[in-house]
Each structure stands twice: as C-alpha cells, then as structure tokens.
Protein backbone atom coordinates (compact mmCIF):
# COMPACT_ATOMS: atom_id res chain seq x y z
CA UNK A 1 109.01 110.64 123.55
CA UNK A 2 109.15 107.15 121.89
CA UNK A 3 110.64 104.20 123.77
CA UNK A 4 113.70 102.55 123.12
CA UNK A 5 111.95 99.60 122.64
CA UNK A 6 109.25 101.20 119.88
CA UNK A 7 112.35 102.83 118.26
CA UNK A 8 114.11 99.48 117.74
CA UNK A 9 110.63 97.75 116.71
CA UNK A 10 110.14 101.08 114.06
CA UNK A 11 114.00 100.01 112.84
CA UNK A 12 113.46 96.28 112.66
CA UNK A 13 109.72 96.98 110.70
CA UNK A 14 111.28 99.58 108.02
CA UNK A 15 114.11 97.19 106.97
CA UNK A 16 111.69 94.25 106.91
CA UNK A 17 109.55 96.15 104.52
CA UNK A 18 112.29 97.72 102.46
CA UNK A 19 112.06 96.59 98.95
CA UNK A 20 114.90 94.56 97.55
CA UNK A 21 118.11 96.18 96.47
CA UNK A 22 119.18 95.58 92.65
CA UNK A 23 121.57 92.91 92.46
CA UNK A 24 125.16 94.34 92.70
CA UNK A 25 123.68 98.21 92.82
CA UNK A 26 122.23 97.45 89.45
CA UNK A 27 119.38 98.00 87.64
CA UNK A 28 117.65 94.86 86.27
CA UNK A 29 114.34 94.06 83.94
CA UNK A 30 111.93 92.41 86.34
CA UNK A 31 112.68 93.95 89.16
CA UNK A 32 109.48 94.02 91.13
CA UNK A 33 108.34 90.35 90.07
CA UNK A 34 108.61 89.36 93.39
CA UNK A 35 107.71 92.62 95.37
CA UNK A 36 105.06 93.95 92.84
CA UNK A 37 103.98 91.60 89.85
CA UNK A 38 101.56 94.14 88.62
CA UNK A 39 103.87 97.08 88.88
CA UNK A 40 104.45 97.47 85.15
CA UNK A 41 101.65 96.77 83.87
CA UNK A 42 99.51 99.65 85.92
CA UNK A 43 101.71 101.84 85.04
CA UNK A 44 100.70 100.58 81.24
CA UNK A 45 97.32 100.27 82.20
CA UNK A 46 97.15 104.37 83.87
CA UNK A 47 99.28 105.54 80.26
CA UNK A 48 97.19 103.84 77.83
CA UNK A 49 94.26 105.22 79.65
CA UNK A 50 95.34 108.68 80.09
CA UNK A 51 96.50 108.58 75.80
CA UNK A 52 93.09 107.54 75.12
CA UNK A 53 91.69 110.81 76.45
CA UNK A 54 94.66 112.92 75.16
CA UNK A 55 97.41 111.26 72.74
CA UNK A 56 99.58 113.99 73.21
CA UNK A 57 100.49 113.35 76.30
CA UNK A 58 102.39 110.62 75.46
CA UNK A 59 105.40 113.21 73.92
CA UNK A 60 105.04 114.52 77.67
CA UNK A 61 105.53 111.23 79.39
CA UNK A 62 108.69 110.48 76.82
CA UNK A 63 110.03 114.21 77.51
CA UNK A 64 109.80 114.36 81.07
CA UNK A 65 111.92 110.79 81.17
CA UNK A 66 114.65 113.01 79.32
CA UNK A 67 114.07 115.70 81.33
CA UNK A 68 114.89 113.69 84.57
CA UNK A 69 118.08 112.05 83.56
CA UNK A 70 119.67 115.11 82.63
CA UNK A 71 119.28 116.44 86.43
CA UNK A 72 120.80 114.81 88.93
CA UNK A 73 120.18 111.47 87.36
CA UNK A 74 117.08 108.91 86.62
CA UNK A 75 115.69 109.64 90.61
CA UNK A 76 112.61 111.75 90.08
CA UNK A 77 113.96 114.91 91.01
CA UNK A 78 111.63 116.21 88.05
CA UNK A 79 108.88 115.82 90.15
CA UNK A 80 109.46 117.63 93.55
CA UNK A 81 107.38 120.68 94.26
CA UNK A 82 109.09 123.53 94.71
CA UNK A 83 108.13 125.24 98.92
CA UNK A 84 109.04 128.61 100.35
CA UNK A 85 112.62 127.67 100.77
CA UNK A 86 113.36 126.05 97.46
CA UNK A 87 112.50 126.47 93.95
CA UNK A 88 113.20 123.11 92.19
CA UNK A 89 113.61 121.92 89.12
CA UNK A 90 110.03 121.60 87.86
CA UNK A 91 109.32 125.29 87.76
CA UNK A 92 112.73 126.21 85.48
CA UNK A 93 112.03 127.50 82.54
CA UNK A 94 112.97 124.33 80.08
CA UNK A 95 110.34 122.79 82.05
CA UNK A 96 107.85 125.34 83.06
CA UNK A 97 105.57 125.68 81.72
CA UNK A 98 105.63 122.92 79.04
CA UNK A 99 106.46 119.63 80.73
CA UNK A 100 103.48 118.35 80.92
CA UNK A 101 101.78 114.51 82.29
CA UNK A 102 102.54 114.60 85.97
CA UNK A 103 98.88 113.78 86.51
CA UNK A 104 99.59 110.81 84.07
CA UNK A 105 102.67 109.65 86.75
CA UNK A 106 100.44 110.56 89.95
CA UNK A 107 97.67 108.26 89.09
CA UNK A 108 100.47 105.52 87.83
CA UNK A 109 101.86 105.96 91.52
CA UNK A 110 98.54 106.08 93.44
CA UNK A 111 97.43 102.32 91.29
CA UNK A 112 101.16 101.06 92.64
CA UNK A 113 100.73 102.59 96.14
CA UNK A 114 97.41 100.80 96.75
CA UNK A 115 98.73 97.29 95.72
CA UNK A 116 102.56 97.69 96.64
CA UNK A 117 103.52 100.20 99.61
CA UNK A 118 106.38 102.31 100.02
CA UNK A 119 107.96 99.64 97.00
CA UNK A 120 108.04 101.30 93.40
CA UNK A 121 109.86 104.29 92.53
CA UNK A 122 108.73 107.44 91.36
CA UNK A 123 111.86 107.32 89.22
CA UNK A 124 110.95 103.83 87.89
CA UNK A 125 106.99 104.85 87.40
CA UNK A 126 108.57 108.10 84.78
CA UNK A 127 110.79 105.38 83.32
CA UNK A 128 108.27 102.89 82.49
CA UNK A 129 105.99 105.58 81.41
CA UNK A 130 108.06 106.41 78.71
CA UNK A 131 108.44 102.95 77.42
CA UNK A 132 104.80 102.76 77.25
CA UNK A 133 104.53 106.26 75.44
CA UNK A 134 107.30 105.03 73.17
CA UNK A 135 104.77 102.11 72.25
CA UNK A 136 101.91 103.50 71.90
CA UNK A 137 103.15 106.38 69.36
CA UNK A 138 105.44 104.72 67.31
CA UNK A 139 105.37 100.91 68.43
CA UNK A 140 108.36 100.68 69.91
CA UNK A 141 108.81 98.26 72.49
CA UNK A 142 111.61 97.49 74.63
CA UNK A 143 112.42 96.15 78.53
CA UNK A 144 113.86 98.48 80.70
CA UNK A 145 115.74 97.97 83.42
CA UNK A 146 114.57 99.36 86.95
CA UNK A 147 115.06 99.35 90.68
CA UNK A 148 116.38 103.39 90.39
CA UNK A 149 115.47 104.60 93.85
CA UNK A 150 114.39 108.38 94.01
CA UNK A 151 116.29 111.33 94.96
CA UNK A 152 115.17 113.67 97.82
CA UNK A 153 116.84 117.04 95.96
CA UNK A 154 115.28 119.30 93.32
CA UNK A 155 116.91 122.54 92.51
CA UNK A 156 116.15 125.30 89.85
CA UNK A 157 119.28 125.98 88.96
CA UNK A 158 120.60 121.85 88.24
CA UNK A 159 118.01 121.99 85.37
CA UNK A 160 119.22 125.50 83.80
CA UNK A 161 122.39 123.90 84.12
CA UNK A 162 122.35 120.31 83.15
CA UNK A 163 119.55 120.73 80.35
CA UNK A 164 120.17 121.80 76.65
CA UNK A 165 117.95 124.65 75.03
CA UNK A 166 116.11 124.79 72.07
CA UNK A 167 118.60 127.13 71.14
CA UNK A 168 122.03 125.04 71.28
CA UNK A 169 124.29 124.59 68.99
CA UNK A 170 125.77 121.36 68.14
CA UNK A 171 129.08 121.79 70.25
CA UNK A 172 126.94 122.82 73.17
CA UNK A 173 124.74 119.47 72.31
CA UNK A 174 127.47 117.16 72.26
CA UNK A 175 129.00 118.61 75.59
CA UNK A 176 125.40 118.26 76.90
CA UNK A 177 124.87 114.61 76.06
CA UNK A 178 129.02 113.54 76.74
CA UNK A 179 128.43 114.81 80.20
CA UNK A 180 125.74 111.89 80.88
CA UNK A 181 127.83 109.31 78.92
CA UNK A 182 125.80 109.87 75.48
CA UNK A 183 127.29 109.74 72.14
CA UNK A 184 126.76 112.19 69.28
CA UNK A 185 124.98 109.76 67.45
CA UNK A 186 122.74 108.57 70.40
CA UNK A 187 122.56 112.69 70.76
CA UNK A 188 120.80 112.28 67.18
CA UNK A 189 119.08 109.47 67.87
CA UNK A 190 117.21 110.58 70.74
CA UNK A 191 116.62 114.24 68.99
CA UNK A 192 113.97 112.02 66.81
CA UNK A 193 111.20 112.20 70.31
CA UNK A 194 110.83 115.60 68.21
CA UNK A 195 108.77 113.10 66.14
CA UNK A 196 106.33 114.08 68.18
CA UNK A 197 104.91 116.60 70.72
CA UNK A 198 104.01 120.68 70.53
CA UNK A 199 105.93 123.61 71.34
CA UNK A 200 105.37 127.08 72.56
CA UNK A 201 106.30 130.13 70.43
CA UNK A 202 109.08 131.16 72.36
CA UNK A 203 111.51 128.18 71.73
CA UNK A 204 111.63 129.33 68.57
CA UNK A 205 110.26 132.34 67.95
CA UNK A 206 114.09 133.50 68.04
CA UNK A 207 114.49 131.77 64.29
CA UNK A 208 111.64 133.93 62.69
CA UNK A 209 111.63 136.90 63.58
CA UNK A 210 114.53 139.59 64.06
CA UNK A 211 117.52 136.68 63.11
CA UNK A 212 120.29 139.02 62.27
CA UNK A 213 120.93 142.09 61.32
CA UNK A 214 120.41 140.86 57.21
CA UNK A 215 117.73 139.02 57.56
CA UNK A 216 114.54 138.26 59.80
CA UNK A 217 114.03 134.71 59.25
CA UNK A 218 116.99 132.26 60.07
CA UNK A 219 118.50 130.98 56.21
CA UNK A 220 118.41 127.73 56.87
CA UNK A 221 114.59 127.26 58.12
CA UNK A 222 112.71 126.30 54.90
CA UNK A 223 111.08 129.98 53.74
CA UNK A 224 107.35 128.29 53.85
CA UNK A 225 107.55 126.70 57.01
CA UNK A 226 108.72 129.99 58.01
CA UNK A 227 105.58 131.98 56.53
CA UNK A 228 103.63 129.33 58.54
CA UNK A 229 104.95 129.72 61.59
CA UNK A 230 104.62 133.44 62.00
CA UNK A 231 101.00 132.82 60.72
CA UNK A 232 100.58 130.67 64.09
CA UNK A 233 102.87 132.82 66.19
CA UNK A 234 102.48 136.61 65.52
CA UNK A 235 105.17 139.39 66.21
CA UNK A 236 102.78 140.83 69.27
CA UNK A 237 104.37 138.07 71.86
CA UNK A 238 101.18 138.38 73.94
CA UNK A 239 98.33 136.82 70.94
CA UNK A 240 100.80 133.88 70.81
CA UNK A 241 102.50 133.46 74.51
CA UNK A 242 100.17 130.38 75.12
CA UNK A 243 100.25 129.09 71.41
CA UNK A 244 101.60 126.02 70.42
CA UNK A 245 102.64 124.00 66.97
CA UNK A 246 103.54 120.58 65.91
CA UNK A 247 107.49 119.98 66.53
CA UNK A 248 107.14 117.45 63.58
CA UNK A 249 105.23 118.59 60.50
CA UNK A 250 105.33 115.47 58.46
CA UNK A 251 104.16 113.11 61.21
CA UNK A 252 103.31 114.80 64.78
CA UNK A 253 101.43 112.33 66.15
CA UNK A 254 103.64 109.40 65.12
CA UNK A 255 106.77 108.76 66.63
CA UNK A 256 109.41 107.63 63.67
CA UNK A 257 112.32 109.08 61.48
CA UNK A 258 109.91 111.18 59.32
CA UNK A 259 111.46 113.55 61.93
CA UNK A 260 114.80 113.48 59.94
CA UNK A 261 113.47 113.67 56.79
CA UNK A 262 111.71 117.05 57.93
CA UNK A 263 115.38 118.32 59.12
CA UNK A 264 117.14 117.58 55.89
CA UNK A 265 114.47 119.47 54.18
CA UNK A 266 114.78 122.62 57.05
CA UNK A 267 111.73 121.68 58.79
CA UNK A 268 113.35 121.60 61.82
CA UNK A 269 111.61 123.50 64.28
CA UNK A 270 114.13 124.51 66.26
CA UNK A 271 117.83 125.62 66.32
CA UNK A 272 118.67 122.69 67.91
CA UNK A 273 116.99 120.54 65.46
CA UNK A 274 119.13 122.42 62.30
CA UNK A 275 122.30 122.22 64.47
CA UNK A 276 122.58 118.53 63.52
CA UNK A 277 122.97 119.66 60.13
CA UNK A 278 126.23 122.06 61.14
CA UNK A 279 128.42 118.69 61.94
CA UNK A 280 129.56 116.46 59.61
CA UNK A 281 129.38 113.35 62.39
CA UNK A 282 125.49 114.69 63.35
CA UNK A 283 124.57 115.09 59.57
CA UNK A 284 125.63 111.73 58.30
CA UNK A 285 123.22 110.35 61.69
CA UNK A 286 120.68 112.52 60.36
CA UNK A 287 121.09 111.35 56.98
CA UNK A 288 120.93 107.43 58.63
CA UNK A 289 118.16 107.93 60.58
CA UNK A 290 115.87 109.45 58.12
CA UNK A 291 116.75 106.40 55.49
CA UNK A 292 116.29 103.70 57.74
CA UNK A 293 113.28 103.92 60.06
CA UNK A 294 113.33 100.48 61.50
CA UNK A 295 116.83 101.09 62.54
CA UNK A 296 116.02 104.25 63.78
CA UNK A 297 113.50 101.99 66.52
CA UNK A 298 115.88 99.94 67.51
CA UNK A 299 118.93 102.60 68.18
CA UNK A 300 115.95 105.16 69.79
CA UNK A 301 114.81 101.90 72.36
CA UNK A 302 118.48 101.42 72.95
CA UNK A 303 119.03 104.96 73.57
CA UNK A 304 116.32 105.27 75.57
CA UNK A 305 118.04 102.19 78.04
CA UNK A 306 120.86 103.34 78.23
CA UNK A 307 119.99 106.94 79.30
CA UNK A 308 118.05 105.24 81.98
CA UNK A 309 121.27 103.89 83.71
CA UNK A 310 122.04 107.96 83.72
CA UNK A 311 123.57 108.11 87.71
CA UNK A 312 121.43 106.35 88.91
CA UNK A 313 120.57 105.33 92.50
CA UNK A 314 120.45 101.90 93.38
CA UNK A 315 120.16 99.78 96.35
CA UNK A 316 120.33 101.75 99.89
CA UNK A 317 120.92 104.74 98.49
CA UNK A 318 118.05 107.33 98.05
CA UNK A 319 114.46 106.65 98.91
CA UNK A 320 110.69 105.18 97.60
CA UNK A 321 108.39 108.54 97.50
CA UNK A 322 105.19 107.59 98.87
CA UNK A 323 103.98 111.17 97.39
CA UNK A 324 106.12 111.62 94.25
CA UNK A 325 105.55 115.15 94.64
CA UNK A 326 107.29 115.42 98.38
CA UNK A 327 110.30 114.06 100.13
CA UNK A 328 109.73 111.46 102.72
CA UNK A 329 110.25 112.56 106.12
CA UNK A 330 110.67 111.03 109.37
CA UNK A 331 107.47 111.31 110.35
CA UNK A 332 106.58 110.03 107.06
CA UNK A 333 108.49 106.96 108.08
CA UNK A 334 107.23 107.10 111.42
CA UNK A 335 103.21 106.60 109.66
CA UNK A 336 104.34 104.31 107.61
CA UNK A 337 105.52 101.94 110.38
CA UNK A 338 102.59 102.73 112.31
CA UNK A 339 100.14 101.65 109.91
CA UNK A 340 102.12 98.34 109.30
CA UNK A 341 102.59 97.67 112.73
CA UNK A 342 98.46 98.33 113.17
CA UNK A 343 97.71 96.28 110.11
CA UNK A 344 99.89 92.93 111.98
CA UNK A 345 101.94 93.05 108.72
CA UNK A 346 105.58 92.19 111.05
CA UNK A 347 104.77 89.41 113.00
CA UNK A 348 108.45 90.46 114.52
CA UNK A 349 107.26 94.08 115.67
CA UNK A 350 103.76 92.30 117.23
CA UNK A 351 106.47 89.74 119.25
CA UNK A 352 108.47 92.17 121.03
C-alpha cells in the first residue's frame, strides 16, 4: 500500500505538471505557447505528411472534427475504443466503417507526447487537424482556438443520436445543427466539406434504386449522374458493399463552393445534400455559396471555429489522453508520476 507521504508527493507532482487551464474556462489561440511551442505545428507537420502519401485523407481529418462535436462535444470521444463492456461511438454506423485518419491523429499525438507530456489534447490534436486539412485542400486558413480537454465517455448510441444521416431531411438538419448552437446557414455552410471526400454505396444507394413506388431513381437527382452511379454501385449490394465515389463531382479533391454549384444542378450525392434545396432559407445559402467562393472560405473557417467551442471542456474539467485511444486511469496517473518523479522533473516531490 502507498504511504501517506508518497500519496501527497503523487498529488503535489500531478498538479505541478497539469497544463494550464484556459483563461476564464475558455478556449484561446495560442494556447500551448508556453507549455508546448511546437504543438501546432507537429500536428501540421504529421498532416501534411500523411496528405502527401494519401490526399484523401484530408476529407477524413475535416469529417472526423464534425463528427466529434456533434457527440458529447469537441473532447475526443470519437476516438475511444470500444472493450467488452462498451461499444462507443467509433464503431456506430455513421462512423463505421468510413471515418477514416485516426492513424493520421495517433502519430500527431505520439510527435506531441514525446516533446510535451500528458499536455495536448486529443480533442485539440482532431481540431487542429482539421484546420490543416482545411488548408491544404482548399487553402483555407484560420486560428483556432484550443485548450478543449478530452472526455473519458464514448457511447454507441450518443452518435446514432446526436449525428445527422445522409438521409435527413432539412427539418431534421436544422434540428440537428440548432441543438449544437448552429444556424441554418452555418448548417449550409459547413455541408460544402462535401467538396470533398468519398462515400460508400449505401449512403445513397437509397436515391437510385427502388425510390418510390413510381419511380426507381429519386426526381430530383440529375438522370445522368444517376446512370453513373448505378454504373459504380450495382443492384447486387455485395459487388459494391466496399465501393466508393466522389461526394463532389465537379471538384473532389478541392475543397470550395463548386460543391453548390453541383447541388443546384442535382449533383448532390446525397439526400441530405438535395434537402437544402427543399427550404427556401437553405436554398437562397445554397444559391450564395455557390456564387461567391471566397465568401464561402471565410463563412466555412468561421463555421468551422465556432463549432469548435461545441460544449466544450475547459480548465479542470475532463482529462489529457496520454493514449487517445484509452481513458486514463489511476494507475495511468500513478506511471505518469512515477516516471516524473524518476526523471527529477519536481524538485518539490525529490524534497520531501
């Protein structure tokens, strides 16, 4: 059993190592100048890399940021494995199995770890990811704010809940974004990371084939784009369960407002993507967005901030992963203090 003394030293050591709370429980831009300098810029350093060898995983990085804030908040819940006792959100179906570049945010974390212990956020590593992904596919840059601390609960059933389908409607949307303080027209504005990215055959497959009882394509998907997308998904769901096609046929690669243009032509891909079409408020966005690219940027950047701020956790509350893919635990903490104590990194803990 540990010693009064030891436990008090262990106490003293973890809240002389603790990285610095945001000022006022807020999130702030430059938040580990002082704890981590290089923070940011390997997390730039591992996503430029990783895009080099694959470009798409960029769409990933941007996705899974979205993907996060919807459950429980910016705090990394996206990443928790699931165990024999709890099936998180990671392995629900809008994210299994096509959220994709947690490799991209474990080597990101491991370059952080090994200058800055136990200081940067998961949370903060996705968020900064996706700024980088937003710059490297359609060069837009932007500061974002960070000192999010990460959560230590993942469950299946948040993400069925909290995260809109391919198949929404535009009231359904709406509610969606409304529910994490999101207009309709930052809704719209964010729907343009469709710029860019694949999807399977299943989130859409519902739109061409066996619509209604009158017709087996959906009206309002353009008829060729139709004829090609049965061409790269067949009727026989298992040739095509694995397949995957552009979300954005004008640009996929690039991230912009070419997007828009494809949904006022019915290029959409998805029934979510022609459901901003079905609202007068969501169509005159559309109609915005797709004249105006370089305003487009600057709303999507803003967007991208402000979902960022989505409940997040600040200050004491929550926890810095040292494995994004685990919660800490005490004997976690208990290593931790160990090594620091063995390294003669508290002068206070080697006193007493």
């Amino acid at each position: 059993m540990l010693s009064l003394m030891k436990l008090l030293s262990l106490f003293l050591l973890i809240v002389a190592v603790a990285p610095p709370a945001a000022v006022d429980g807020q999130l702030k831009v430059g938040f580990y100048s002082q704890s981590c300098p290089l923070a940011e810029s390997l997390v730039k350093k591992t996503v430029a890399s990783a895009y080099a060898n694959n470009p798409g995983v960029a769409a990933g990085l941007i996705r899974m940021f979205f993907h996060d804030c919807f459950v429980r908040g910016c705090d990394a819940s996206v990443l928790i494995d699931s165990t024999s006792s709890n099936l998180a959100e990671k392995d629900a179906p809008p994210n299994n199995p096509s959220l994709h570049g947690f490799g991209v945010i474990d080597a990101a974390k491991s370059a952080v770890e090994a200058r800055c212990p136990n200081t940067v956020s998961c949370a903060d590593i996705i968020a900064f990811a996706a700024r980088d992904s937003s710059a490297l596919t359609g060069n837009i840059f932007y500061d974002i704010p960070s000192g999010r601390r990460d959560g230590n609960i993942s469950l299946f059933t948040d993400a069925l809940a909290n995260l809109p389908s391919p198949l929404s409607n535009a009231s359904t949307l709406v509610k969606a974004f409304a529910a994490k303080n999101l207009t309709a027209d930052e809704l719209v504005t964010l729907s343009g990371a469709h710029s860019i990215g694949v999807s399977h055959c299943s989130s859409f497959r519902n739109r061409i084939y066996n619509f209604s009882s009158i017709s087996q394509v959906d009206p309002t998907l353009s008829a060729a784009y139709a004829v090609l997308l049965r061409l790269a998904c067949p009727f026989n769901s298992s040739l095509s369960g694995n397949t995957t096609v552009a979300m954005d046929v004008m640009t996929p690669t690039v991230l912009d407002n070419a997007y828009y243009v494809g949904v006022q032509r019915e290029l959409g891909l998805f029934t979510s993507d022609q459901a901003l079409l079905t609202q007068t408020s969501l169509s005159a966005a559309v109609n915005a967005n797709a004249g105006n690219g370089a305003g487009w940027a600057v709303k999507f950047a803003r967007a991208m901030v402000k979902m960022g701020n989505t409940e997040v956790k600040t200050g004491q509350q929550g926890d810095i992963r040292k494995n994004c893919h685990v919660v800490n635990t005490a004997s976690t903490l208990w290593n931790k203090g160990a090594e620091k104590e063995a390294e003669g990194e508290s002068s206070l803990v080697a006193n007493m």
